[in-house]
C-alpha atoms as a PDB file:
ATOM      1  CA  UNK A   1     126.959  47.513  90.666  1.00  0.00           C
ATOM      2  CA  UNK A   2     125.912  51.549  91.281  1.00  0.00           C
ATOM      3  CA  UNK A   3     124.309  53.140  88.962  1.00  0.00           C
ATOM      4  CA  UNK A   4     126.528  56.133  88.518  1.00  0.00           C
ATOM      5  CA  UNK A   5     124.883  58.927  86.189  1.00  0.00           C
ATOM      6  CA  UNK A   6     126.866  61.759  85.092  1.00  0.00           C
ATOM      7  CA  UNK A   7     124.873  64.779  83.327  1.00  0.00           C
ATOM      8  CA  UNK A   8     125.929  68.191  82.078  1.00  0.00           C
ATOM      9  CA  UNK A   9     124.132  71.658  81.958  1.00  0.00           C
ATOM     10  CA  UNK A  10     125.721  73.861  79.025  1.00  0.00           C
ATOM     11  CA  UNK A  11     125.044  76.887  78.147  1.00  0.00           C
ATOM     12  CA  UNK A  12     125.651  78.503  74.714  1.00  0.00           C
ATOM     13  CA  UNK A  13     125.288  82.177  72.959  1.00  0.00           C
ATOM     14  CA  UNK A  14     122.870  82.142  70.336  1.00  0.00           C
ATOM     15  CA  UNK A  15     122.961  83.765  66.902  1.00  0.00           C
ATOM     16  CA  UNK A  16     120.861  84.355  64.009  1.00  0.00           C
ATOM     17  CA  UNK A  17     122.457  81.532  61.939  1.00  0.00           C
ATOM     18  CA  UNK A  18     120.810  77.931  62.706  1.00  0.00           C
ATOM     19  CA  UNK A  19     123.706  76.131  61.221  1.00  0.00           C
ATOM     20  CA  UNK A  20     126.346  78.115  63.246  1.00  0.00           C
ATOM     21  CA  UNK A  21     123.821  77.055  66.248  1.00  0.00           C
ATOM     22  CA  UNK A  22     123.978  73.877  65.107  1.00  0.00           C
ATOM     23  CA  UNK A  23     127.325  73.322  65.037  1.00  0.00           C
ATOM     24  CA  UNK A  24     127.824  74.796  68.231  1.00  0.00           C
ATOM     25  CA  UNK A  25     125.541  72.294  70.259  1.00  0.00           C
ATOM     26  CA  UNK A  26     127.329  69.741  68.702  1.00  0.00           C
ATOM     27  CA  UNK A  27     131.038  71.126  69.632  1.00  0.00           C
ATOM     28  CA  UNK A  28     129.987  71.485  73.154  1.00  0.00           C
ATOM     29  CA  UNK A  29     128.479  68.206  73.524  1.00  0.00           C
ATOM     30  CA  UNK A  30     131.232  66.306  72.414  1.00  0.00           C
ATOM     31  CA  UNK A  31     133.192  68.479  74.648  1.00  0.00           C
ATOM     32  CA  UNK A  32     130.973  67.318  77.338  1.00  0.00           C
ATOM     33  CA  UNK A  33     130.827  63.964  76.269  1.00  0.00           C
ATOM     34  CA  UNK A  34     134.983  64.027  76.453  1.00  0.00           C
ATOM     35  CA  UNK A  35     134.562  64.968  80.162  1.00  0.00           C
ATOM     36  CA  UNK A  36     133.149  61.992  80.720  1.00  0.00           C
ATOM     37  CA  UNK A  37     128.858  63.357  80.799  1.00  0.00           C
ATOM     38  CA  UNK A  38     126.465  60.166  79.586  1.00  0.00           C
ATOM     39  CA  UNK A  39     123.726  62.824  79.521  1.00  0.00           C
ATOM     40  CA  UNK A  40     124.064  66.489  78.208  1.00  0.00           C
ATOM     41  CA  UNK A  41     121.068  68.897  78.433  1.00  0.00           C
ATOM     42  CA  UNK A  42     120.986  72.033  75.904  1.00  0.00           C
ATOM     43  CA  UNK A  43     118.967  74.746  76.320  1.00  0.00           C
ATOM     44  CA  UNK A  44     115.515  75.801  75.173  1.00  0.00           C
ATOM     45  CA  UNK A  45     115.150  76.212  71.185  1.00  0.00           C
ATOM     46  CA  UNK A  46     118.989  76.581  70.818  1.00  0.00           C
ATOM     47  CA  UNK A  47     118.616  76.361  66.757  1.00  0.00           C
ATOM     48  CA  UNK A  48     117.848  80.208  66.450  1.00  0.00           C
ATOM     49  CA  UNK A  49     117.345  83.421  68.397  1.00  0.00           C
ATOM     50  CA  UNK A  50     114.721  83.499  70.877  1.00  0.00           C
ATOM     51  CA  UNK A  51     111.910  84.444  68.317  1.00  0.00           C
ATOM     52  CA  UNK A  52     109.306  84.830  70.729  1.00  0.00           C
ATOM     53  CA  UNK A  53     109.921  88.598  71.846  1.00  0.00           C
ATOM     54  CA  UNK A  54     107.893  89.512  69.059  1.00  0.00           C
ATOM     55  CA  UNK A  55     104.795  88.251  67.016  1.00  0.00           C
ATOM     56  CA  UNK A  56     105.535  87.845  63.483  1.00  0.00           C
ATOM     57  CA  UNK A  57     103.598  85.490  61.785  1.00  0.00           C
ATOM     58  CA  UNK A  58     106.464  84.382  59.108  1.00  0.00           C
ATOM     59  CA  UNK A  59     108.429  82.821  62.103  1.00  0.00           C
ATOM     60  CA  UNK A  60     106.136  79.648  61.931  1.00  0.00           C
ATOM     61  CA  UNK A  61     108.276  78.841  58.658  1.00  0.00           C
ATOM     62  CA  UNK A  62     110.942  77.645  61.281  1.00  0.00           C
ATOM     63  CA  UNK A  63     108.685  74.810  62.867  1.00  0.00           C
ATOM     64  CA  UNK A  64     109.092  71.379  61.261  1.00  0.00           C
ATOM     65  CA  UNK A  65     108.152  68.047  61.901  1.00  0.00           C
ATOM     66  CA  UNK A  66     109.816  65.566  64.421  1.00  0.00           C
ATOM     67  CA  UNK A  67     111.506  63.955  61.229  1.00  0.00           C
ATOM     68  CA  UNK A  68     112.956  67.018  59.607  1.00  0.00           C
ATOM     69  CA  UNK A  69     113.607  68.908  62.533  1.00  0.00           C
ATOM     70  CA  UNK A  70     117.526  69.515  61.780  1.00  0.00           C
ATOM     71  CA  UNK A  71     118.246  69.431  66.164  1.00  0.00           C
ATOM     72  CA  UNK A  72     116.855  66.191  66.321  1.00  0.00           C
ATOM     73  CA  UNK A  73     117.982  64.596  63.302  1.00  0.00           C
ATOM     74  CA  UNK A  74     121.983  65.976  63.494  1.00  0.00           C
ATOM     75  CA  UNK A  75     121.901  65.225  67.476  1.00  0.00           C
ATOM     76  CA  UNK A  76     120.776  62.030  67.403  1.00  0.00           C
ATOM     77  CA  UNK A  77     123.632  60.840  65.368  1.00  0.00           C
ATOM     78  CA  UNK A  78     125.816  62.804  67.348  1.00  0.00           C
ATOM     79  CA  UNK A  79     123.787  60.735  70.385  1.00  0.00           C
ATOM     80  CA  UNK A  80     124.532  57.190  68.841  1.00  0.00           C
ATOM     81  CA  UNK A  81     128.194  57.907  67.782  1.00  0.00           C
ATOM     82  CA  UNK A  82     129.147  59.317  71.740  1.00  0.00           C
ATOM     83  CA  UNK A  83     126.631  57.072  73.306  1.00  0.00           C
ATOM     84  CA  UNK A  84     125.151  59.767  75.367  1.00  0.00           C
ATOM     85  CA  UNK A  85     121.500  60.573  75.854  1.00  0.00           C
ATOM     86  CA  UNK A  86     120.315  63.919  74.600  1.00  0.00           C
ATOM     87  CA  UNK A  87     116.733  65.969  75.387  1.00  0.00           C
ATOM     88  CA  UNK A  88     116.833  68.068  72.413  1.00  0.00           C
ATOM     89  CA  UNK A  89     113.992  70.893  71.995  1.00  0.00           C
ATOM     90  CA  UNK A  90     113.208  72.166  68.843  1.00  0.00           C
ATOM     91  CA  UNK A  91     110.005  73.632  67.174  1.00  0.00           C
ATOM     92  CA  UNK A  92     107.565  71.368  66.301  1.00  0.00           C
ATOM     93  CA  UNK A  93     104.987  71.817  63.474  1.00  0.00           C
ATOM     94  CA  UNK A  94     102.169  69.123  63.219  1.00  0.00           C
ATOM     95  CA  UNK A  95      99.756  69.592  60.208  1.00  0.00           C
ATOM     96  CA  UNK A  96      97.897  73.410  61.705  1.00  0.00           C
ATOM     97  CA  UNK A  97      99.304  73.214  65.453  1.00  0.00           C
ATOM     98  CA  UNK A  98     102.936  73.660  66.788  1.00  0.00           C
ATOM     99  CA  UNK A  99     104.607  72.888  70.125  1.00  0.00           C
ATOM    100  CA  UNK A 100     107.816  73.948  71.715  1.00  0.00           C
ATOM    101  CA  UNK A 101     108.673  70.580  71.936  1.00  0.00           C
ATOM    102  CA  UNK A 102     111.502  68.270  73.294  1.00  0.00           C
ATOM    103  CA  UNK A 103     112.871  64.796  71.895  1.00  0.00           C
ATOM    104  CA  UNK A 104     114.099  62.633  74.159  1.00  0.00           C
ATOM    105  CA  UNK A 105     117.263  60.885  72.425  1.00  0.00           C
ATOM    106  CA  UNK A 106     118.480  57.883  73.932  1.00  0.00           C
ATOM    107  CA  UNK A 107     122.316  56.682  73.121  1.00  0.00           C
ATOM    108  CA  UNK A 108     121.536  54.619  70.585  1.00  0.00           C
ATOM    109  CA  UNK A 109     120.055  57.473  68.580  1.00  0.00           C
ATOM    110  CA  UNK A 110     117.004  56.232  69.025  1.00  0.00           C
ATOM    111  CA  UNK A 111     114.048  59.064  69.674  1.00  0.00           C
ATOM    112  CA  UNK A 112     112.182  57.558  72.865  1.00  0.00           C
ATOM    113  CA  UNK A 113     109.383  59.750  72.403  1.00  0.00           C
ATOM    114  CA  UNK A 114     108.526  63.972  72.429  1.00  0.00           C
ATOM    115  CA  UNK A 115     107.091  65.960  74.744  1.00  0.00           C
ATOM    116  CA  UNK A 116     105.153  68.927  74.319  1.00  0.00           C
ATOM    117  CA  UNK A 117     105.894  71.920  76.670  1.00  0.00           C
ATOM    118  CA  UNK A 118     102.228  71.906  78.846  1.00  0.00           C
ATOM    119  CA  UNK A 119     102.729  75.382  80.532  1.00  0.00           C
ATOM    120  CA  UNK A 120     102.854  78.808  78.092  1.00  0.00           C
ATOM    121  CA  UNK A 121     104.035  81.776  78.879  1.00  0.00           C
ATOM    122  CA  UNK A 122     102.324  85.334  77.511  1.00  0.00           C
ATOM    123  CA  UNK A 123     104.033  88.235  78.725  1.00  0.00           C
ATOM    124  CA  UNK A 124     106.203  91.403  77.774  1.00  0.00           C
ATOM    125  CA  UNK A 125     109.265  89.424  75.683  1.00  0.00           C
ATOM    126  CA  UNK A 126     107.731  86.158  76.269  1.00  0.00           C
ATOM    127  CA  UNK A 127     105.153  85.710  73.687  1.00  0.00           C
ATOM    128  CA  UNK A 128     105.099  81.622  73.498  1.00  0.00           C
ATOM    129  CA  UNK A 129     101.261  81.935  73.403  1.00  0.00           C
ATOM    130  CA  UNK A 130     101.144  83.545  69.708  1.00  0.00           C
ATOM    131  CA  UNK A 131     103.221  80.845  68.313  1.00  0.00           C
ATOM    132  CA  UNK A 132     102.867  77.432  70.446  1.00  0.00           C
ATOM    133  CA  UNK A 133      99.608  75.386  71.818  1.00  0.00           C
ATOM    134  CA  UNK A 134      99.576  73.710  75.144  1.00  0.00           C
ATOM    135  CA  UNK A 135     101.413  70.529  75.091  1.00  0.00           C
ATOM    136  CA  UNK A 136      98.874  67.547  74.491  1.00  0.00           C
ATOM    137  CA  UNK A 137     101.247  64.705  75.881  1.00  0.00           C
ATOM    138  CA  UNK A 138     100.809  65.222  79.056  1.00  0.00           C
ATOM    139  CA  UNK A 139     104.201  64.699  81.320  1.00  0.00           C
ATOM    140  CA  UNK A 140     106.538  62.325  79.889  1.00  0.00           C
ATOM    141  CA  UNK A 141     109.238  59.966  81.715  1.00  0.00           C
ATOM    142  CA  UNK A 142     111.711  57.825  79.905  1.00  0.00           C
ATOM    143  CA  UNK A 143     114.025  55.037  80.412  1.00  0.00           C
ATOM    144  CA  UNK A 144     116.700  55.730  78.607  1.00  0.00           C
ATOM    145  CA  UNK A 145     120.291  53.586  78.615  1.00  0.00           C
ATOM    146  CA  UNK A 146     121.629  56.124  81.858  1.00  0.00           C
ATOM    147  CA  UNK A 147     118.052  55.400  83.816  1.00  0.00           C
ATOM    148  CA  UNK A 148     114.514  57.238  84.238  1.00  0.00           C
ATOM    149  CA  UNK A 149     114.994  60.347  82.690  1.00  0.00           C
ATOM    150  CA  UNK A 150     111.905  63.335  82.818  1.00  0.00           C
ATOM    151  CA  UNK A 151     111.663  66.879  81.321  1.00  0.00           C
ATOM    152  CA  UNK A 152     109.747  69.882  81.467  1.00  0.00           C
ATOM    153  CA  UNK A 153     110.153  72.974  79.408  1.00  0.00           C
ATOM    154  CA  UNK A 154     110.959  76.423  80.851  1.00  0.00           C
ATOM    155  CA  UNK A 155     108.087  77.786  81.995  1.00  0.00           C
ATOM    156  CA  UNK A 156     106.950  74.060  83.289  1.00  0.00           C
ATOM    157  CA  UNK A 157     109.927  74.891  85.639  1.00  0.00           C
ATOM    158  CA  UNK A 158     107.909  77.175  87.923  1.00  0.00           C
ATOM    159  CA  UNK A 159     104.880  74.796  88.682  1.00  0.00           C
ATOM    160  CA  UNK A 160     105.721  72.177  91.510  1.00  0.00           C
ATOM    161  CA  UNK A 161     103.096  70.028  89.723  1.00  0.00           C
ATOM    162  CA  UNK A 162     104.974  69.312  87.132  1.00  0.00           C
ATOM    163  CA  UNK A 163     108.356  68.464  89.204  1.00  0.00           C
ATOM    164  CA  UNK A 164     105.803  66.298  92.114  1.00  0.00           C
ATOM    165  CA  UNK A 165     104.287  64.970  88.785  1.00  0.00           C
ATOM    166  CA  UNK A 166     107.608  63.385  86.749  1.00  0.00           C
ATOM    167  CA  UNK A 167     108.843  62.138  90.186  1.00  0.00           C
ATOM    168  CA  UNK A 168     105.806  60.304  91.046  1.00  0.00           C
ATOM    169  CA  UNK A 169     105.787  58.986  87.500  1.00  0.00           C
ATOM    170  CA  UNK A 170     110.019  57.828  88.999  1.00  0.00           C
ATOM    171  CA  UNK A 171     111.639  59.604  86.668  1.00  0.00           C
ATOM    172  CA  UNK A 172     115.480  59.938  88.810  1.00  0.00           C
ATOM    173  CA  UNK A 173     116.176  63.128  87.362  1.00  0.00           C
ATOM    174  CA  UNK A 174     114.795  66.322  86.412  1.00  0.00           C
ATOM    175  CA  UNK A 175     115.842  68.308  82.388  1.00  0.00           C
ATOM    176  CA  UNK A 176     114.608  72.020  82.279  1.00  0.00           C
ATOM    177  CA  UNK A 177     115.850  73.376  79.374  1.00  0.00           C
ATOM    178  CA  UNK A 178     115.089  77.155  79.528  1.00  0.00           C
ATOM    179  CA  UNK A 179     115.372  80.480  77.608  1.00  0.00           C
ATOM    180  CA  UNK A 180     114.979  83.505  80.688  1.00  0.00           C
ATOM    181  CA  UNK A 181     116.458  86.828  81.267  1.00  0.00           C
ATOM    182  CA  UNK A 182     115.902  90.173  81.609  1.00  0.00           C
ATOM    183  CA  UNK A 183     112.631  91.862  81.552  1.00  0.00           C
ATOM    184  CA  UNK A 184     112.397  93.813  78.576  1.00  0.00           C
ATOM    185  CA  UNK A 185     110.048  96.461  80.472  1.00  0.00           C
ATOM    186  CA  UNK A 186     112.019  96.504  83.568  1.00  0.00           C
ATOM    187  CA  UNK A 187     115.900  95.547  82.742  1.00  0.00           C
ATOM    188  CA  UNK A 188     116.818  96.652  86.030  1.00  0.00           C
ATOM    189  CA  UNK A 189     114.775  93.717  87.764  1.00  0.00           C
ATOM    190  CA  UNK A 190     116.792  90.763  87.868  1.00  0.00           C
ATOM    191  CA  UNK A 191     114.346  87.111  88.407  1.00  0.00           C
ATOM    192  CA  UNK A 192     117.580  85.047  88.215  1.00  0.00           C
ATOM    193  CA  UNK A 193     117.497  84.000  92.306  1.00  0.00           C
ATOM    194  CA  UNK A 194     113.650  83.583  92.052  1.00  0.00           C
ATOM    195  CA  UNK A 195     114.279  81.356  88.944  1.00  0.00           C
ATOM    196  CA  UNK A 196     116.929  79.106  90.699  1.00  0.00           C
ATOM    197  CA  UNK A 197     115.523  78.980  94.739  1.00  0.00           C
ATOM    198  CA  UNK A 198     112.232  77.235  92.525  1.00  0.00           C
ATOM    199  CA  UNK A 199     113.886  74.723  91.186  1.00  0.00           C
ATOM    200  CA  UNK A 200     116.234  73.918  93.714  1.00  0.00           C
ATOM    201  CA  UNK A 201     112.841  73.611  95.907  1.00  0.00           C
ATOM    202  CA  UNK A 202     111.649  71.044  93.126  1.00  0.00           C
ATOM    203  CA  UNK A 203     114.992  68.887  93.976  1.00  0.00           C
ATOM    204  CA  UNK A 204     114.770  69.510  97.628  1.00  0.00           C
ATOM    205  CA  UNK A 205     111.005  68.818  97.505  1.00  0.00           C
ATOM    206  CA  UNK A 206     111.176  65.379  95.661  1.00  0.00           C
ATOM    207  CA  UNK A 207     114.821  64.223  96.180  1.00  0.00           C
ATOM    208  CA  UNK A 208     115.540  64.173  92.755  1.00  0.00           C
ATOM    209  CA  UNK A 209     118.408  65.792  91.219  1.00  0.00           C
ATOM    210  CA  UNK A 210     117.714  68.793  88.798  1.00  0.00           C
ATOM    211  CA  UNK A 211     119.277  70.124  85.885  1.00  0.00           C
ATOM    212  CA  UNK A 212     119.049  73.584  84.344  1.00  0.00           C
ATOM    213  CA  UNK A 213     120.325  74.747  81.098  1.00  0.00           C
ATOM    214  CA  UNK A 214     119.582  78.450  79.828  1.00  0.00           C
ATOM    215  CA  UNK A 215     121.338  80.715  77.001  1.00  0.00           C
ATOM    216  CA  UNK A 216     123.608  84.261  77.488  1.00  0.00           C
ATOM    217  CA  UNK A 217     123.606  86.949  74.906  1.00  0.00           C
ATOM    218  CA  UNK A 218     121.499  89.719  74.098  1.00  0.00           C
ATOM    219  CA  UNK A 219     118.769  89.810  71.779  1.00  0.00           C
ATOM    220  CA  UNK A 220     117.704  92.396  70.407  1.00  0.00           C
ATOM    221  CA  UNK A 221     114.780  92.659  68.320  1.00  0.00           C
ATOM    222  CA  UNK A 222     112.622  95.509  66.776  1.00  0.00           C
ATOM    223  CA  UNK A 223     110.788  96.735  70.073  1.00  0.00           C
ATOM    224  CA  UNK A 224     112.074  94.108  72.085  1.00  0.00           C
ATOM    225  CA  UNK A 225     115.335  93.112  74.094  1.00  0.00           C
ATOM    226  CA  UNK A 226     116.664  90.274  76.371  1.00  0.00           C
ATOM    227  CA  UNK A 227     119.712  89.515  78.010  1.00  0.00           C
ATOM    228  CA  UNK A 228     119.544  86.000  79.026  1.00  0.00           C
ATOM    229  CA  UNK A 229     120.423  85.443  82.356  1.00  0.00           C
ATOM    230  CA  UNK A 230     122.696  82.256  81.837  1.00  0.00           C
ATOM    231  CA  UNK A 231     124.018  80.484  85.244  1.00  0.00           C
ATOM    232  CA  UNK A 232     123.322  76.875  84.320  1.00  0.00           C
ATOM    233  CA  UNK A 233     123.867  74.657  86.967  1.00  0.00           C
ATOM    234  CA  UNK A 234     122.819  70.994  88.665  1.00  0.00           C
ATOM    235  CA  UNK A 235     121.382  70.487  92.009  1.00  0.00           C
ATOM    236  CA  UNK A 236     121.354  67.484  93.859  1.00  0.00           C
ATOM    237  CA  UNK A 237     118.586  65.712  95.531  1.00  0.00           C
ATOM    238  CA  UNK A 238     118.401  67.915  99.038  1.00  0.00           C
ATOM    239  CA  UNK A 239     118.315  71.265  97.124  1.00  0.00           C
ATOM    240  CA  UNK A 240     122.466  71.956  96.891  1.00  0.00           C
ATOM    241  CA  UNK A 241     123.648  73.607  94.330  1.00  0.00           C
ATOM    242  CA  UNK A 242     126.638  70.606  92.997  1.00  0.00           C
ATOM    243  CA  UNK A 243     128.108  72.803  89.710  1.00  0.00           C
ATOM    244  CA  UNK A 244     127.067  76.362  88.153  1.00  0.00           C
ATOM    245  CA  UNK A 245     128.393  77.587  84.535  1.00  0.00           C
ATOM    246  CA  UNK A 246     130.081  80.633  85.175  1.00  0.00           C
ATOM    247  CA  UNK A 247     130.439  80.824  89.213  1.00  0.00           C
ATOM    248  CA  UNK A 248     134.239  80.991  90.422  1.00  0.00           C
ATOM    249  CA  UNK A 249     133.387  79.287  93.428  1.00  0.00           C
ATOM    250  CA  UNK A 250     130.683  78.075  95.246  1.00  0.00           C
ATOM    251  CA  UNK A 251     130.030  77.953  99.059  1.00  0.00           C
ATOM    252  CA  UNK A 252     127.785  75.666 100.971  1.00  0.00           C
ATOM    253  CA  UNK A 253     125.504  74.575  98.103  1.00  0.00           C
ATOM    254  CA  UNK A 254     124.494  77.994  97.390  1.00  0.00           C
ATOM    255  CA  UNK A 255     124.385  79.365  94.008  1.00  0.00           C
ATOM    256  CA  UNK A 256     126.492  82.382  93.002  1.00  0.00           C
ATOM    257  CA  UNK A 257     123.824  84.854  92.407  1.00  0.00           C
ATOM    258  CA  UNK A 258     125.569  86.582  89.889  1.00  0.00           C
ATOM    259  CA  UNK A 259     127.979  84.419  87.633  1.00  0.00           C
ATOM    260  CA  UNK A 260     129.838  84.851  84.844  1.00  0.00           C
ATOM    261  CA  UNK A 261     127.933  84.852  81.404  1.00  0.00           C
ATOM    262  CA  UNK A 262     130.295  82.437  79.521  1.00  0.00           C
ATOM    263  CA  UNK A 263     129.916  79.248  77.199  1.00  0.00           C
ATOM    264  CA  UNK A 264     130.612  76.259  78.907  1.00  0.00           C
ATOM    265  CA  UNK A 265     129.357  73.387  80.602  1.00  0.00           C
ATOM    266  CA  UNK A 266     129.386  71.745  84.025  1.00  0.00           C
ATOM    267  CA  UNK A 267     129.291  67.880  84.807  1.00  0.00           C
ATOM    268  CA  UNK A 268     128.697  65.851  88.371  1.00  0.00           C
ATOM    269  CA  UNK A 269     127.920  62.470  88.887  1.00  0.00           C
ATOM    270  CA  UNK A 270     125.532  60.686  90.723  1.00  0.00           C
ATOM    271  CA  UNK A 271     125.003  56.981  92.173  1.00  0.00           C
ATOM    272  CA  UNK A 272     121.319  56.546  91.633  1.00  0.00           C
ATOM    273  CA  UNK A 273     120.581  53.557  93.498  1.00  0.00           C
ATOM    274  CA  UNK A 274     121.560  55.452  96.489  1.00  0.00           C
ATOM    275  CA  UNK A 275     119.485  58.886  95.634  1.00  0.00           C
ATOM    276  CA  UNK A 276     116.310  56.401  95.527  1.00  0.00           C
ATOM    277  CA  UNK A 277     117.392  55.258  98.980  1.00  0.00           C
ATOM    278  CA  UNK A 278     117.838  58.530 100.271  1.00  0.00           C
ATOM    279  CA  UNK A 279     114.778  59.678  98.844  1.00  0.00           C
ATOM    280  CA  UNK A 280     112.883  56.411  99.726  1.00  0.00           C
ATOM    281  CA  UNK A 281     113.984  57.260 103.365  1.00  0.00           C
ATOM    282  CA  UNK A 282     112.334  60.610 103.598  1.00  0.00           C
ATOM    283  CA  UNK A 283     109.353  59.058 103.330  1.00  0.00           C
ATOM    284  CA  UNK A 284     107.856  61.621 101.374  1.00  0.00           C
ATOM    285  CA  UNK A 285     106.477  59.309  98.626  1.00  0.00           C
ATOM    286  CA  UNK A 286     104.900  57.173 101.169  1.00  0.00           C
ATOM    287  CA  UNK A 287     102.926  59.793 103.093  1.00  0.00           C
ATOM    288  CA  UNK A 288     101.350  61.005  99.906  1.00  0.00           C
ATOM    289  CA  UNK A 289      97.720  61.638 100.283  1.00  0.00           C
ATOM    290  CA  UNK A 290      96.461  61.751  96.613  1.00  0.00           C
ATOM    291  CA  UNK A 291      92.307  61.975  97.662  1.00  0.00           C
ATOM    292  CA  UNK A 292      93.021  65.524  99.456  1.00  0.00           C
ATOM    293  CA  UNK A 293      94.485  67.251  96.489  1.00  0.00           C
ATOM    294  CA  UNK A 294      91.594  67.881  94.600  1.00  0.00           C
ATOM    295  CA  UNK A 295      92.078  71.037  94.770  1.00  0.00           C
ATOM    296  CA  UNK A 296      94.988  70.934  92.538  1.00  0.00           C
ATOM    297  CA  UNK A 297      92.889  69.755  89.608  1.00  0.00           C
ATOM    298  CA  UNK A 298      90.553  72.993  89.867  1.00  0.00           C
ATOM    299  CA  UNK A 299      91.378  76.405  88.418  1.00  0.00           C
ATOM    300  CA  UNK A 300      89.943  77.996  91.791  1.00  0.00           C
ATOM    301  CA  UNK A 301      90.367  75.716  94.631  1.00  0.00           C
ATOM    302  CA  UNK A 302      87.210  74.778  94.509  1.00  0.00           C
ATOM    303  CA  UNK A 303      85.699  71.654  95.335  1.00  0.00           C
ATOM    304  CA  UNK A 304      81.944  71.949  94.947  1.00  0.00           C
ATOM    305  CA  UNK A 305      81.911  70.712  91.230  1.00  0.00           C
ATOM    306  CA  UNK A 306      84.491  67.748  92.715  1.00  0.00           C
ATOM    307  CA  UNK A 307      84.005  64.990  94.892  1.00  0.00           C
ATOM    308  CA  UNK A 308      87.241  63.460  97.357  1.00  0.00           C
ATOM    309  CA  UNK A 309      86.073  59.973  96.489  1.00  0.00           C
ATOM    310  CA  UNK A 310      85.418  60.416  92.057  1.00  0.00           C
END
């Protein structure tokens, strides 16, 4: 029999109450569960305001553990009473470090495992360094009960080694939950179309399906402010955009560059016996050459301190 896969991108507003959070994620899940999704992607660190605008030292309070982190623990009930799988982020705290983390939650509630987000972000509004370490799981692929599931984090989103990476691992599709938006120095410059054309290249690139979840709203916070960009959406294997939140129409696989920043969801199945034989086909995989790309595992490209055969 196929294995037909349906997943949904949503995308929620965000306000300073975790438990109104809270209860939305779980509306809009089982509103996405209802339309038939077996796996339902939120976006990144949906329990509170994006907190990383700023550096305050008191926001560290709002880490917890994998066991009392209130996303995991409400959603994976939620999980085993729809029987849908679930990558949840939260904020992790473990003894002195803390991750921007994600559980993966398969539909029996069970938590497969966490990974830790391996690629932070320090810039104007984006201040992830102050709070979170680099991830220390490396990337992380799970089989869950609707097939090989991996996940990167946001910022993960813009390396191709960490796309190339989870597919080689065979994970059959790609979960980027993802806070971006607006430049708080420059509101006028608009990253949305860069954000999007990268990861469609990861799908194109490695024949795996992508999906995207991000937040709308403004934030504001004391000398910061970010409208978040929204315009969720899943791409299939060659790089075609199948379903955006918030776009009226869409034309030729192309995403609508500037949709509508609404609540919501999207959902689109896929067979995914026949995405590995499409992407077994390209021949991709096969023509790998893993001894030239030293480079990669350099900071400068360098290989004098490397040797092809180590």
């Amino acid at each position: 029999m196929p294995r037909v896969v349906k997943v949904a991108a949503t995308q929620l507003e965000i306000t300073r109450d975790p438990e109104k959070n809270l209860a939305k994620a779980e509306k809009i899940v089982r509103e996405a569960a209802a339309a038939g999704a077996n796996v339902i992607l939120l976006q990144e660190l949906f329990e509170n305001w994006y907190f990383c605008q700023e550096q305050k030292g008191e926001y560290f309070d709002w880490a917890k553990p994998l066991e009392e982190s209130q996303p995991v623990q409400r959603l994976s009930k939620l999980a085993k009473e729809l029987g849908v799988v679930l990558p949840v982020s939260f904020f992790e705290r473990v003894n002195n470090a803390h991750f921007n983390s994600l559980a993966m939650i398969d539909a029996d509630g069970s938590v497969l495992g966490v990974y830790r987000k391996s690629h932070i972000p320090d810039g104007p509004g984006y201040q992830e360094k102050f709070y979170f370490s680099p991830g220390d799981t490396g990337f992380k692929v799970w089989d869950t009960k609707f097939g090989r599931l991996g996940a990167g984090i946001c910022w993960d989103q813009w390396f191709p080694e960490t796309a190339r990476s989870l597919a080689v691992m065979g994970a059959e599709v790609l979960f980027y939950p993802t806070a971006i938006g607006s430049e708080p120095e420059d509101p006028s410059y608009n990253s949305y179309p860069h954000w999007t054309r990268t990861m469609l290249g990861h799908a194109a690139a490695n024949l795996v399906p992508v999906v995207a979840s991000n937040r709308i709203g403004t934030e504001t916070w004391a000398k910061s402010s970010i409208t978040f960009y929204g315009g969720s959406f899943i791409s299939g294997q060659r790089g075609e955009v199948l379903a955006q939140v918030g776009a009226k129409e869409l034309k030729d696989g192309n995403l609508h560059p500037n949709p509508d920043k609404v609540e919501g969801f999207v959902v689109h199945a896929f067979d995914l016996d026949q995405c590995r034989t499409n992407r077994l086909g390209w021949g991709v995989f096969r023509d790998r050459r893993p001894e030239l790309y030293t480079p990669l595992v350099t900071l400068d490209g360098s290989l004098k301190h490397h040797s092809l055969s180590a």
